[in-house]
Protein backbone atom coordinates (compact mmCIF):
# COMPACT_ATOMS: atom_id res chain seq x y z
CA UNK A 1 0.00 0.00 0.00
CA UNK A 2 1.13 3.29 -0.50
CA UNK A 3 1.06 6.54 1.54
CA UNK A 4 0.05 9.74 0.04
CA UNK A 5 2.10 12.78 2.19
CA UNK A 6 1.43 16.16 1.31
CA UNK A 7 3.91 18.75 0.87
CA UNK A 8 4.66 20.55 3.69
CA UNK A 9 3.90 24.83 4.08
CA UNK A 10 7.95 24.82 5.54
CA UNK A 11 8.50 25.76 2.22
CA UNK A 12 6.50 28.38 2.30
CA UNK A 13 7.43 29.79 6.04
CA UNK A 14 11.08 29.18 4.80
CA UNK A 15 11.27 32.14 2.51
CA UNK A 16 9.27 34.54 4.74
CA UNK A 17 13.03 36.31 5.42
CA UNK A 18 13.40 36.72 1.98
CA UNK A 19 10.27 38.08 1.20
CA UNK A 20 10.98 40.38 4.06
CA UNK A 21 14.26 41.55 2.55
CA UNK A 22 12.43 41.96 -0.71
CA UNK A 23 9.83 44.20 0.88
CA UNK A 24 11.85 46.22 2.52
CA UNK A 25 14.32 46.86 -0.91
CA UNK A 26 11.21 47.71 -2.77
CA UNK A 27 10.01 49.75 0.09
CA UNK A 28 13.51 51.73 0.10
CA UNK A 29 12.96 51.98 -3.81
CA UNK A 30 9.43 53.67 -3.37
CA UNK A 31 10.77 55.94 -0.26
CA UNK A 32 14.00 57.29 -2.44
CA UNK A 33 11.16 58.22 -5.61
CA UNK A 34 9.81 59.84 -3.25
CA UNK A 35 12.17 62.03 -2.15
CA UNK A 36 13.15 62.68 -5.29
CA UNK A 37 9.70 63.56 -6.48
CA UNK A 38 9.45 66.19 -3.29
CA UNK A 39 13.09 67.34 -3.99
CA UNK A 40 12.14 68.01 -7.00
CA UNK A 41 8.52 69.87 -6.71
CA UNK A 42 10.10 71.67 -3.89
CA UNK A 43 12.64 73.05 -6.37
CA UNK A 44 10.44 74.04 -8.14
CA UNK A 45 8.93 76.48 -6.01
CA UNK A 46 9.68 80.29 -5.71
CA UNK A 47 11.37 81.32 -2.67
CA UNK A 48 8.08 83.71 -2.05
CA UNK A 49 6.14 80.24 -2.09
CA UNK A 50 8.66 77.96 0.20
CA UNK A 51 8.79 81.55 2.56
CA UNK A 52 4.76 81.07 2.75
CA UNK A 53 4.96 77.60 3.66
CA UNK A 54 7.97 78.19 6.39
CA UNK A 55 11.00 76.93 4.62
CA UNK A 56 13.97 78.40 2.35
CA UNK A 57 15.69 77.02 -0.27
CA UNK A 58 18.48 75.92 2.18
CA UNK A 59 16.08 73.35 3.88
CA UNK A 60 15.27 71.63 1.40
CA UNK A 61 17.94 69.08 0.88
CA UNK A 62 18.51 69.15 4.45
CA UNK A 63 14.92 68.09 5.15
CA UNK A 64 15.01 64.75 2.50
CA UNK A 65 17.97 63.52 3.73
């Protein structure tokens, strides 16, 4: 007779570290666009319109980093 064994989640549970790794590189990848994308909108800005919303041009890169 035989015996039927099903595969076992371990494999599964195994790679939760690396999916956690994964995560947190694409996480990193979606934080730095970020920061770019605010960088570069702040830049954009007159120093009239960063004055009105409390910064200067100075604060900008040392806010993002």
């Amino acid at each position: 007779m035989f015996e039927v064994s099903h595969p076992q989640r371990a494999g599964l549970l195994a790679d939760a570290p690396r999916f956690g790794l994964v995560t947190a590189f694409f996480a990193r990848l979606r934080n730095r666009d970020e920061v770019r994308r605010t960088r570069d909108a702040l830049s954009l800005l007159t120093d009239r319109e960063l004055d009105d919303i409390g910064l200067c041009r100075g604060d900008i890169d040392r806010l993002l980093h």
